[in-house]
Structure formats: structure tokens, C-alpha cells
C-alpha atoms as a PDB file:
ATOM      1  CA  UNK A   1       1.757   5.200  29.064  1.00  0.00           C
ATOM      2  CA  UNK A   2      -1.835   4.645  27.255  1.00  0.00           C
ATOM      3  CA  UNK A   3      -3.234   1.449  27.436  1.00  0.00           C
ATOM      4  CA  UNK A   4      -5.731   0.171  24.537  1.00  0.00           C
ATOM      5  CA  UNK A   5      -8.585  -1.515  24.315  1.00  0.00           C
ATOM      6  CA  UNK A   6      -6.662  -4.924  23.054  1.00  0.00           C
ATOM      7  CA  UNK A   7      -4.087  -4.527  25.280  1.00  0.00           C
ATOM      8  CA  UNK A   8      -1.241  -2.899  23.424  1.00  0.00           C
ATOM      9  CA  UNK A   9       0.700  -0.169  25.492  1.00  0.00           C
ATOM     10  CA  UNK A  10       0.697   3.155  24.098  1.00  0.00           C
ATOM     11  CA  UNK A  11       3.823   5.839  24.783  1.00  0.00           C
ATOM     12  CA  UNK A  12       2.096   9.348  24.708  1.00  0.00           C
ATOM     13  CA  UNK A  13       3.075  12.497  26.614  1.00  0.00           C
ATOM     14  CA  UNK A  14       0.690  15.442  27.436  1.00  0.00           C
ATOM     15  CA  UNK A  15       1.535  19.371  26.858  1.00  0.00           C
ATOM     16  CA  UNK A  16      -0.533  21.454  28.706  1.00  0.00           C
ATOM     17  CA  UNK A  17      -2.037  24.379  27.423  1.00  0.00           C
ATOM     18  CA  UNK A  18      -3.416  27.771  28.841  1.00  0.00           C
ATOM     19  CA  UNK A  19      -6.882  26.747  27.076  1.00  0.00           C
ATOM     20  CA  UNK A  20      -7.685  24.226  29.533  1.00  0.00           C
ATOM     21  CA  UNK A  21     -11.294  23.150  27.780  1.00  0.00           C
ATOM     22  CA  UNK A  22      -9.966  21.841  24.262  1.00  0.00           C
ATOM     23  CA  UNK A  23      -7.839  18.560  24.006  1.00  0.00           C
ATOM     24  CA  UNK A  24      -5.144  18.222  20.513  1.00  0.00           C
ATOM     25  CA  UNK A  25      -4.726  14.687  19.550  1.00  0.00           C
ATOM     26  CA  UNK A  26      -1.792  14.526  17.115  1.00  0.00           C
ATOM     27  CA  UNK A  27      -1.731  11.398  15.412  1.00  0.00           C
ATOM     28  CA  UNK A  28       2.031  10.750  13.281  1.00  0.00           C
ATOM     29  CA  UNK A  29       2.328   9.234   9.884  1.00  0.00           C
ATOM     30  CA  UNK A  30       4.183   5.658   9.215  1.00  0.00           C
ATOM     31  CA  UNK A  31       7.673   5.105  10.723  1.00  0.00           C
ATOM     32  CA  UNK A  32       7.021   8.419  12.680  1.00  0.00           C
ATOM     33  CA  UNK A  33       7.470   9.024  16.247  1.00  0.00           C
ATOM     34  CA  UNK A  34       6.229  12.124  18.987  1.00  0.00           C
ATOM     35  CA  UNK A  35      10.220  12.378  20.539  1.00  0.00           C
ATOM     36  CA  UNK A  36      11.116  13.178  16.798  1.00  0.00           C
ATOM     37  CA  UNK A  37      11.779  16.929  16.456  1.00  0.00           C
ATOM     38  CA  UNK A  38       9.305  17.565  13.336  1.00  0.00           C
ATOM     39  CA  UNK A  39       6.473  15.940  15.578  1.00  0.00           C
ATOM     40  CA  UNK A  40       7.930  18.387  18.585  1.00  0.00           C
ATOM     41  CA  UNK A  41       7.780  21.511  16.865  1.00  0.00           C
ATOM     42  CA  UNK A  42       4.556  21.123  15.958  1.00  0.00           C
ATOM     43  CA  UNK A  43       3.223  19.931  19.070  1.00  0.00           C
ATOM     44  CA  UNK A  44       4.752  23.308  20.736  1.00  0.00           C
ATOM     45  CA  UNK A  45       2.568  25.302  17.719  1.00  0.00           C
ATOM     46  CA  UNK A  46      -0.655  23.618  18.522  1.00  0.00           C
ATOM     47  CA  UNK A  47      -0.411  24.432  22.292  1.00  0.00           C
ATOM     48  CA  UNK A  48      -1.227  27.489  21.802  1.00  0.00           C
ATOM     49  CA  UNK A  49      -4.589  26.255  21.189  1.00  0.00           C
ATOM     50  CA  UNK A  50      -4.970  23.511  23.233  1.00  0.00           C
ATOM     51  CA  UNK A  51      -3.432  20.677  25.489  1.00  0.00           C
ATOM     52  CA  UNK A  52      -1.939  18.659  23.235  1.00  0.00           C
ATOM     53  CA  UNK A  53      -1.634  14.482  23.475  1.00  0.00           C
ATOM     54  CA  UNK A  54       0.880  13.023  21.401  1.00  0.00           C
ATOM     55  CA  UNK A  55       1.567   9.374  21.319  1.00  0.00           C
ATOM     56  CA  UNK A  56       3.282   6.670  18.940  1.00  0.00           C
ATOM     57  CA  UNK A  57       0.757   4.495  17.223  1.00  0.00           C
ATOM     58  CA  UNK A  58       1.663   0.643  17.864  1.00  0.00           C
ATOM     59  CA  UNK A  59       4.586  -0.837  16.753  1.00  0.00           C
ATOM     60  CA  UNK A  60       6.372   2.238  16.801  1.00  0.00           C
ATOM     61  CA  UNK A  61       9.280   3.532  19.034  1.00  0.00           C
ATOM     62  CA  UNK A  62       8.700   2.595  22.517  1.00  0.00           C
ATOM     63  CA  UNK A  63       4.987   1.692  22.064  1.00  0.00           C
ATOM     64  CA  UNK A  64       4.052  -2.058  22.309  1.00  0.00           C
ATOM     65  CA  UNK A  65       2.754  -4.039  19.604  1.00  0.00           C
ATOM     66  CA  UNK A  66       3.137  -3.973  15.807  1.00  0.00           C
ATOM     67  CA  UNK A  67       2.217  -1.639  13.332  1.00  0.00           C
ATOM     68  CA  UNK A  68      -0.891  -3.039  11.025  1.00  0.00           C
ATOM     69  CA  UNK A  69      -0.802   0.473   9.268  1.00  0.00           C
ATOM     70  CA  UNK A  70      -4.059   1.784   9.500  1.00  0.00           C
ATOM     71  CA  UNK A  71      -6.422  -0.850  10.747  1.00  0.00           C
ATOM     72  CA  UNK A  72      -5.880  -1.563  14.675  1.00  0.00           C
ATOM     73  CA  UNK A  73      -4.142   1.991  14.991  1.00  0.00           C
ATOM     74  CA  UNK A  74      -7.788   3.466  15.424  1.00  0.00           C
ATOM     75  CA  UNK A  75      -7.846   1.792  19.200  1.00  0.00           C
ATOM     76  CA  UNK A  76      -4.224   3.981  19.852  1.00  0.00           C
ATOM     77  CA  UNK A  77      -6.503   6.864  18.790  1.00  0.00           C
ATOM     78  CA  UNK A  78      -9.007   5.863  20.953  1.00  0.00           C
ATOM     79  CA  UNK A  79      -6.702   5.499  24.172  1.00  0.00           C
ATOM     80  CA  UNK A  80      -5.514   8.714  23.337  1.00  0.00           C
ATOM     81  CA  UNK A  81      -8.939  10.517  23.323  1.00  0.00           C
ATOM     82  CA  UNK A  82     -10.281   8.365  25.853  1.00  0.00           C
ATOM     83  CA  UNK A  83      -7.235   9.769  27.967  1.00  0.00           C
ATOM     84  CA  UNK A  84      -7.766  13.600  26.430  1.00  0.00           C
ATOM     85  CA  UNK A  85     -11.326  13.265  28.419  1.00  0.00           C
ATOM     86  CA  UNK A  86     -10.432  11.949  31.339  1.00  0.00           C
ATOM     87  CA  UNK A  87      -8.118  14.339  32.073  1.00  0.00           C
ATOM     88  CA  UNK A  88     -10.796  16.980  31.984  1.00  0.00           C
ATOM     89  CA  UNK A  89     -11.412  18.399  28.100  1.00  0.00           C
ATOM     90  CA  UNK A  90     -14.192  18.877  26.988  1.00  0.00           C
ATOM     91  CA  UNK A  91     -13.772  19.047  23.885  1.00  0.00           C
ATOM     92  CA  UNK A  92     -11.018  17.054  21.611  1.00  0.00           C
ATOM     93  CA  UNK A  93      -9.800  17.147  18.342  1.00  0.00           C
ATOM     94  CA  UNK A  94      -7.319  14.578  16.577  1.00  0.00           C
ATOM     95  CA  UNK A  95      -4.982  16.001  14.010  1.00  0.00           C
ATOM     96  CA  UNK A  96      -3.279  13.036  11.960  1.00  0.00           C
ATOM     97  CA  UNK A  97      -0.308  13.371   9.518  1.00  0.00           C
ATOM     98  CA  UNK A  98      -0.305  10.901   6.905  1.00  0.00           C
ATOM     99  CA  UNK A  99      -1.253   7.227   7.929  1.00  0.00           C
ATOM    100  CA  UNK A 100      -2.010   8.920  11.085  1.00  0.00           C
ATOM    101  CA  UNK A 101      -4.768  10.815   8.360  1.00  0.00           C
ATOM    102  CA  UNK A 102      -6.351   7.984   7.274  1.00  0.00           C
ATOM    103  CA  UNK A 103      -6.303   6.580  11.177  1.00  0.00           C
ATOM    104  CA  UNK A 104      -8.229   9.543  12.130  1.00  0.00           C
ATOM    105  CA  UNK A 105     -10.673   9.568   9.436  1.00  0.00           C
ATOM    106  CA  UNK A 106     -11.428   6.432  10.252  1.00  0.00           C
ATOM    107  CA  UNK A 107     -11.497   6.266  13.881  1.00  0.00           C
ATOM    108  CA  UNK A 108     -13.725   9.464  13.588  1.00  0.00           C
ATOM    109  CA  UNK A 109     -16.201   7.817  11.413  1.00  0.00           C
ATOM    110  CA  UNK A 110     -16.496   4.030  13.077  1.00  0.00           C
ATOM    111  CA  UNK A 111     -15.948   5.446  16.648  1.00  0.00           C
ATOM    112  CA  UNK A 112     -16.686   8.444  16.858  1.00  0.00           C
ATOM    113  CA  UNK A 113     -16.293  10.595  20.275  1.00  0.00           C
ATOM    114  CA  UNK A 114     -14.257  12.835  19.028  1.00  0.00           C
ATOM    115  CA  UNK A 115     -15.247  16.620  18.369  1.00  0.00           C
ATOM    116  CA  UNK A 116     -13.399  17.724  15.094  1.00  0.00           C
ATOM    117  CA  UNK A 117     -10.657  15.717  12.986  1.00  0.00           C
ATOM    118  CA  UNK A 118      -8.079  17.559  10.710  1.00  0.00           C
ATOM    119  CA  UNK A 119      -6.704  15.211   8.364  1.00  0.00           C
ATOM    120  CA  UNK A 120      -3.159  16.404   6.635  1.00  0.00           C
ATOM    121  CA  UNK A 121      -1.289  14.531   4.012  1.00  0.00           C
ATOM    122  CA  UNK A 122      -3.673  11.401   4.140  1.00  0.00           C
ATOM    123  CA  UNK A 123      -4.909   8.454   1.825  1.00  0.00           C
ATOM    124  CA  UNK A 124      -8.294   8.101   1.044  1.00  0.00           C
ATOM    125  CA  UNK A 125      -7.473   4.504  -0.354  1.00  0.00           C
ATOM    126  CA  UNK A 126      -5.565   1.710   0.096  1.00  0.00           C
ATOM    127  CA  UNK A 127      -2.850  -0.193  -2.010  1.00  0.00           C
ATOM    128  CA  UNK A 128      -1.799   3.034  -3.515  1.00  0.00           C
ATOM    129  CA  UNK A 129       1.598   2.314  -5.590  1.00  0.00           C
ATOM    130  CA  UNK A 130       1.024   5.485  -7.988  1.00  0.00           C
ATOM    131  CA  UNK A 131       4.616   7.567  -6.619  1.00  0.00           C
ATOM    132  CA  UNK A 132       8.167   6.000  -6.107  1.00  0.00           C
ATOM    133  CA  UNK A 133       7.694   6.799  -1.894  1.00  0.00           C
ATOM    134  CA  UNK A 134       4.526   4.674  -1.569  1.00  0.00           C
ATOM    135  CA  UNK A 135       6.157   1.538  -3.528  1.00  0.00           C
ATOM    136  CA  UNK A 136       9.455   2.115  -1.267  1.00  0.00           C
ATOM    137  CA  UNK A 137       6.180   1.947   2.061  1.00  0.00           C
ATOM    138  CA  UNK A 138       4.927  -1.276   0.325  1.00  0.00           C
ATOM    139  CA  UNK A 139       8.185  -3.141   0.069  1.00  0.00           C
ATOM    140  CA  UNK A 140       9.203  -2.252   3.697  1.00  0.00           C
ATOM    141  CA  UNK A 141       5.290  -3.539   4.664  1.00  0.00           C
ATOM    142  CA  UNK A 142       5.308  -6.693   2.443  1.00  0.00           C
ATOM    143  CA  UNK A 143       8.797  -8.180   2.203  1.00  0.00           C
ATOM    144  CA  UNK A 144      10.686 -10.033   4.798  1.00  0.00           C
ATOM    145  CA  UNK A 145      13.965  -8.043   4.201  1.00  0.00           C
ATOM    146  CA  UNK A 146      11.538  -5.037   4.203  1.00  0.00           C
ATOM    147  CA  UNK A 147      10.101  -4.924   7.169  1.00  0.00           C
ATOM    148  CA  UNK A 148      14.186  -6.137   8.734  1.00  0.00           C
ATOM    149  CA  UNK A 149      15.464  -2.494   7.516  1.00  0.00           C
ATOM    150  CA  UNK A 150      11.855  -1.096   8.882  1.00  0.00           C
ATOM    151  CA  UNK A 151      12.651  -2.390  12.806  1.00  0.00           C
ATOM    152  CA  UNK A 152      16.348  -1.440  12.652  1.00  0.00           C
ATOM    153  CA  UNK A 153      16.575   1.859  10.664  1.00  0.00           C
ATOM    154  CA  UNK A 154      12.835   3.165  12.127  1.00  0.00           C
ATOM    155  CA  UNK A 155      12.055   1.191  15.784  1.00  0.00           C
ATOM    156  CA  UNK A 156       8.846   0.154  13.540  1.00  0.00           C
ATOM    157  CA  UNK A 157       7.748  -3.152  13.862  1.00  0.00           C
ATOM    158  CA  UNK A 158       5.495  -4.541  10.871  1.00  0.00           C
ATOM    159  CA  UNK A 159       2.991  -7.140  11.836  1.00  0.00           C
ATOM    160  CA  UNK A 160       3.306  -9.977   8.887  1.00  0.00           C
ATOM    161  CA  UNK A 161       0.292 -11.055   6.876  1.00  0.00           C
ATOM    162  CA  UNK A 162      -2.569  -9.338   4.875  1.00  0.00           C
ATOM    163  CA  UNK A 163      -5.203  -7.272   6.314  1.00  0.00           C
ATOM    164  CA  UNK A 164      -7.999 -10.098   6.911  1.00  0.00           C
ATOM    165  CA  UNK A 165     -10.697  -8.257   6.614  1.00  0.00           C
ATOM    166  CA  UNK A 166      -9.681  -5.388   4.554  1.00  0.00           C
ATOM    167  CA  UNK A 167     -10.406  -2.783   6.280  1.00  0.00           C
ATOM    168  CA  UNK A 168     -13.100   0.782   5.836  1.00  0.00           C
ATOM    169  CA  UNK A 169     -10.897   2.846   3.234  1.00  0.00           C
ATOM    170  CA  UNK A 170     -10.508   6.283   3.994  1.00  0.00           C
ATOM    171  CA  UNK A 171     -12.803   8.382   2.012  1.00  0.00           C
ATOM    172  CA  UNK A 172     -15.816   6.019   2.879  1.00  0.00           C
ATOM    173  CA  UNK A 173     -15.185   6.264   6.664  1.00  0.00           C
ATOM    174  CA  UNK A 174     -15.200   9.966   5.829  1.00  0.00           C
ATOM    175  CA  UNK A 175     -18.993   9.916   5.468  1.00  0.00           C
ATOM    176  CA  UNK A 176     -19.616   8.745   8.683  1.00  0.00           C
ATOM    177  CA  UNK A 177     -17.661  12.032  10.052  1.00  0.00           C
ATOM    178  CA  UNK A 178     -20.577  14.542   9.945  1.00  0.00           C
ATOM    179  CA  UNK A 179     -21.993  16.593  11.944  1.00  0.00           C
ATOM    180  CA  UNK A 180     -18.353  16.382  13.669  1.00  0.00           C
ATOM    181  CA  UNK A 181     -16.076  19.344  11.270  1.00  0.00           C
ATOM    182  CA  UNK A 182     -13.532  17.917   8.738  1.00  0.00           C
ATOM    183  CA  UNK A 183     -10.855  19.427   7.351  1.00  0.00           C
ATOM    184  CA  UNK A 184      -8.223  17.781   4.704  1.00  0.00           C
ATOM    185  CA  UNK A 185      -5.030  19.598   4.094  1.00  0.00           C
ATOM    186  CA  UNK A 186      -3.092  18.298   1.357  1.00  0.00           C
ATOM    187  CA  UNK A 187      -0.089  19.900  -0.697  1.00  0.00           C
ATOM    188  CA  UNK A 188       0.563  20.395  -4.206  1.00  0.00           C
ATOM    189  CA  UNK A 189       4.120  19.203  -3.831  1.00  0.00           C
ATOM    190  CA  UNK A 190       3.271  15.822  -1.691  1.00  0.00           C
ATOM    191  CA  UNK A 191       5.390  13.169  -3.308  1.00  0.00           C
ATOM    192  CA  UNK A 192       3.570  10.266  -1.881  1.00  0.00           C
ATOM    193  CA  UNK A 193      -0.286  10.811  -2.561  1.00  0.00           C
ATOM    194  CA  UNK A 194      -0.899  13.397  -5.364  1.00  0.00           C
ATOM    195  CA  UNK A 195      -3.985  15.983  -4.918  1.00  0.00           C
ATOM    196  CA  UNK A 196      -6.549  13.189  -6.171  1.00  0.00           C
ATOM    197  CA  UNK A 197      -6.488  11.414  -2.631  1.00  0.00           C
ATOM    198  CA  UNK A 198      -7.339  14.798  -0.908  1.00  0.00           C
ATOM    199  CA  UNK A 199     -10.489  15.202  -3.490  1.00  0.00           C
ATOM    200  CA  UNK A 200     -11.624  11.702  -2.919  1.00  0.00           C
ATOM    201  CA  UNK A 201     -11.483  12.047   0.492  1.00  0.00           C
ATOM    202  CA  UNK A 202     -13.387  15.228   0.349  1.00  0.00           C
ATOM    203  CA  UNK A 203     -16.099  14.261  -2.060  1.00  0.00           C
ATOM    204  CA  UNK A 204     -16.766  11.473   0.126  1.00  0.00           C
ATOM    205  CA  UNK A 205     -17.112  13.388   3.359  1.00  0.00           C
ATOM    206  CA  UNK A 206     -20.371  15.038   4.352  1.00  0.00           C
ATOM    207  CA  UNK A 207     -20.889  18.942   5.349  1.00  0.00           C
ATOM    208  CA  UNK A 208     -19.483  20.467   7.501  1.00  0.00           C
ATOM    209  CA  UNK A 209     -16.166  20.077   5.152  1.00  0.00           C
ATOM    210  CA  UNK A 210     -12.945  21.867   4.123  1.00  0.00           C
ATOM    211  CA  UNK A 211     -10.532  20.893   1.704  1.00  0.00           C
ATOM    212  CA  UNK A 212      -7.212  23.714   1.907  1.00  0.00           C
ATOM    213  CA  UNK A 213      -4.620  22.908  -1.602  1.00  0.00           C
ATOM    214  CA  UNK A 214      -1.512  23.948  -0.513  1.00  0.00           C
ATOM    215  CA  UNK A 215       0.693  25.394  -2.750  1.00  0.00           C
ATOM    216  CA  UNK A 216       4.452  24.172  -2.364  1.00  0.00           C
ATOM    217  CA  UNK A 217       3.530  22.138   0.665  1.00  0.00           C
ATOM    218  CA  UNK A 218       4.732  18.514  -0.089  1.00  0.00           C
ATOM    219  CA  UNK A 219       4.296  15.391   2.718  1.00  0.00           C
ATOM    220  CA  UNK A 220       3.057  15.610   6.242  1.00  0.00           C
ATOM    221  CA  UNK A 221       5.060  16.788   9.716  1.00  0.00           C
ATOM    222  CA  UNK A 222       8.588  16.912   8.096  1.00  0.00           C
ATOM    223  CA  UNK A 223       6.905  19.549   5.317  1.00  0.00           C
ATOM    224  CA  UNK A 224       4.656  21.484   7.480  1.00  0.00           C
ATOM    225  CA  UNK A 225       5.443  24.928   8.206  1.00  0.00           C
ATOM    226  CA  UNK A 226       4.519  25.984  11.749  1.00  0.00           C
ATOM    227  CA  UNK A 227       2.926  29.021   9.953  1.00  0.00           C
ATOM    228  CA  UNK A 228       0.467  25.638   8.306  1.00  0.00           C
ATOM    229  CA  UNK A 229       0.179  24.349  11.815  1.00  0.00           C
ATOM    230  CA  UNK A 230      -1.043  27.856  13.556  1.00  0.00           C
ATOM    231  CA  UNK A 231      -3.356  28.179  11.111  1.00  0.00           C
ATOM    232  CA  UNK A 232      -4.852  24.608  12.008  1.00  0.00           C
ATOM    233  CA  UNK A 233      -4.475  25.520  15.219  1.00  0.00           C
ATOM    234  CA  UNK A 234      -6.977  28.316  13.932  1.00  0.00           C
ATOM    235  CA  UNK A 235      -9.389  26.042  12.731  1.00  0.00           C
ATOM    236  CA  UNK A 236      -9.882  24.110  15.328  1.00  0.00           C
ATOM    237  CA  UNK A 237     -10.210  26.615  17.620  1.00  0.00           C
ATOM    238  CA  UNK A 238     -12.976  28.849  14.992  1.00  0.00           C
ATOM    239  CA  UNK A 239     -15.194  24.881  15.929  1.00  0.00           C
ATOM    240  CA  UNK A 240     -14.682  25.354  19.958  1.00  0.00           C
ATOM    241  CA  UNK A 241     -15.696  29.485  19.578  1.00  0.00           C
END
């Protein structure tokens, strides 16, 4: 159990890896969870490259707090790498799926401390209602009923109210990133945010940069091939050579 910096308690469990310098903070997307089996295979893939932290983001399975998707979920992220150092790596990278993305753009470009930040499946904006899926996310977030089904189908809690301030969107907190590597993954197929989120997020990062299209691939951890993972797993480890 992580504790943050406001308090909330943070469930995370640590995989240990036979690379003992480089720390893998996976970050899940909305509703998600690390004990879910999508989240455990690809925890097993990325220790092959690193210890791997995985934790539930507030509001979210046994975690404390409530979800404010997005905003206050960069101080889980910052428990989580806090802990990554502590426990001896020297260097840590955060891989986030989804809202977990846009989290770890963000925490990477207002906190910083971290030493690369993959970004799969993410947002670069907020308020998107563009696909069915993200208008189905909105009425679970903004509706009384909504955020009811959200606690007893998901274990998510949704706090209630606005974001007061709005927070950084993604793709400007992405030009904060540099000279830390970035590298958005996004598929072809995603049925939530289509390609243009992945390009806005891109354009609005700094060098050093990637941007990897993925043909077929369509939305975060349930999508993701372990063959998509390894090859993250790659890319991290090309930054720690």
C-alpha cells in the first residue's frame, strides 16, 4: 500500500525483475484495475525489462479515495515513482493506458522525476464526446445514476462536481516532457479517441518524440498484444542502453 501526497491510499504490488536498475510504472486506464488479467499479462511482458510497479489510481478497486479522472491521479503516479526509487531504481519509466495516458503525460510534464513516459491509447484533450465509448465515460462521470452503475459494476468511485480549475490538457503538458523520451502509441482501430488525439499529442510534445500508428490495434490494455508490449518493453530499454 502507497500512500500519496494528499493522503489517499494507493493499492500497488511490485514484480521484480532480473534488470534490477530500471523501474516500470504501469499506469491503467478508467474503471481499470492491476488484479485484472489484461493489466497482469502485461505486467508479466514488461518484466522482462524491468521491475514493474503496478497500482490502481484512486477511487478504483481497493485504493482509497475517488476517481477525479485525470487531475489528482498524477499524485498516485507520483507515490508510485516515488516508491520505484526508493526501492533502489535508478532509473523509472511510467507506461499509462488510456486515462492512465493522459495521467502520465501530465504528471511527466508538471512533476517531472521520472526518466521516460510511454503514453498508449491516451487523450490529448478533454471533454472529448466525438465516439459512442467516450459519451457512454461521460454519462457514468456526470450523472447521478451514472456514476451508481460505475461503483457497483466497476469498484470505481466518481468524485461529484466539475473539475475547479480545469486542469493542464494533455498535449500541452506534453511540452513540458523534454529532454525526458516520449513515446505515444495509438491504434488505427481505437474506438474511443480516433488517430487525431495521438497527433495532437505529438505535435505538442518536444524532441526527443515517437509517435508508432498501429494498424488494427484498437483501445488500451484489453487490445494490446503482448507482442505491442515487448516491443515497448524495447523502447524503454533502447533509453536505459
Amino acid at each position: 500500500m502507497l500512500r500519496t501526497e494528499d493522503g489517499v491510499r494507493i493499492d500497488a504490488a511490485h514484480t521484480p525483475s532480473a534488470r534490477t536498475d530500471v523501474g516500470i510504472v504501469v499506469a491503467h486506464g478508467f474503471t481499470g484495475s492491476w488484479r485484472e488479467r489484461t493489466a497482469r499479462r502485461i505486467v508479466h511482458v514488461l518484466s522482462g525489462y524491468g521491475g514493474v510497479i503496478a497500482f490502481d489510481f484512486r477511487g478504483h478497486g481497493r485504493s482509497g479515495g475517488e476517481t477525479t479522472v485525470g487531475d489528482l491521479e498524477i499524485l498516485d503516479v507520483e507515490a508510485a515513482v516515488r516508491h520505484a526509487r526508493v526501492i533502489g531504481y535508478s532509473k523509472v519509466a511510467v507506461v499509462g493506458f488510456s486515462m492512465g495516458a493522459a495521467v502520465a503525460v501530465r504528471h511527466a510534464g508538471l512533476r517531472g522525476g521520472v526518466d521516460a513516459v510511454v503514453a498508449v491509447s491516451g487523450p490529448a484533450r478533454w471533454y472529448y464526446r466525438g465516439t459512442k465509448p467516450m459519451r457512454q465515460v461521460h454519462w457514468a462521470i456526470e450523472r447521478p445514476v451514472g456514476r451508481w452503475a460505475a461503483r457497483v459494476a466497476k469498484r470505481t468511485r466518481i468524485a461529484r462536481g466539475e473539475w475547479d480549475p480545469v486542469p493542464m490538457p494533455p498535449h500541452e503538458a506534453a511540452g513540458l516532457i523534454a529532454p525526458v523520451p516520449l513515446l505515444i502509441v495509438h491504434g488505427d482501430a481505437d474506438a474511443f479517441f480516433p488517430l487525431d488525439h495521438a497527433r495532437q499529442l505529438y505535435d505538442g510534445a518536444k524532441e526527443p518524440k515517437e509517435l508508432w500508428i498501429e494498424p488494427g490495434f484498437g483501445h488500451a490494455e484489453s487490445a494490446a498484444t503482448p507482442e505491442l508490449v515487448r516491443r515497448i518493453g524495447k523502447w524503454i530499454s533502447s533509453n536505459f542502453s
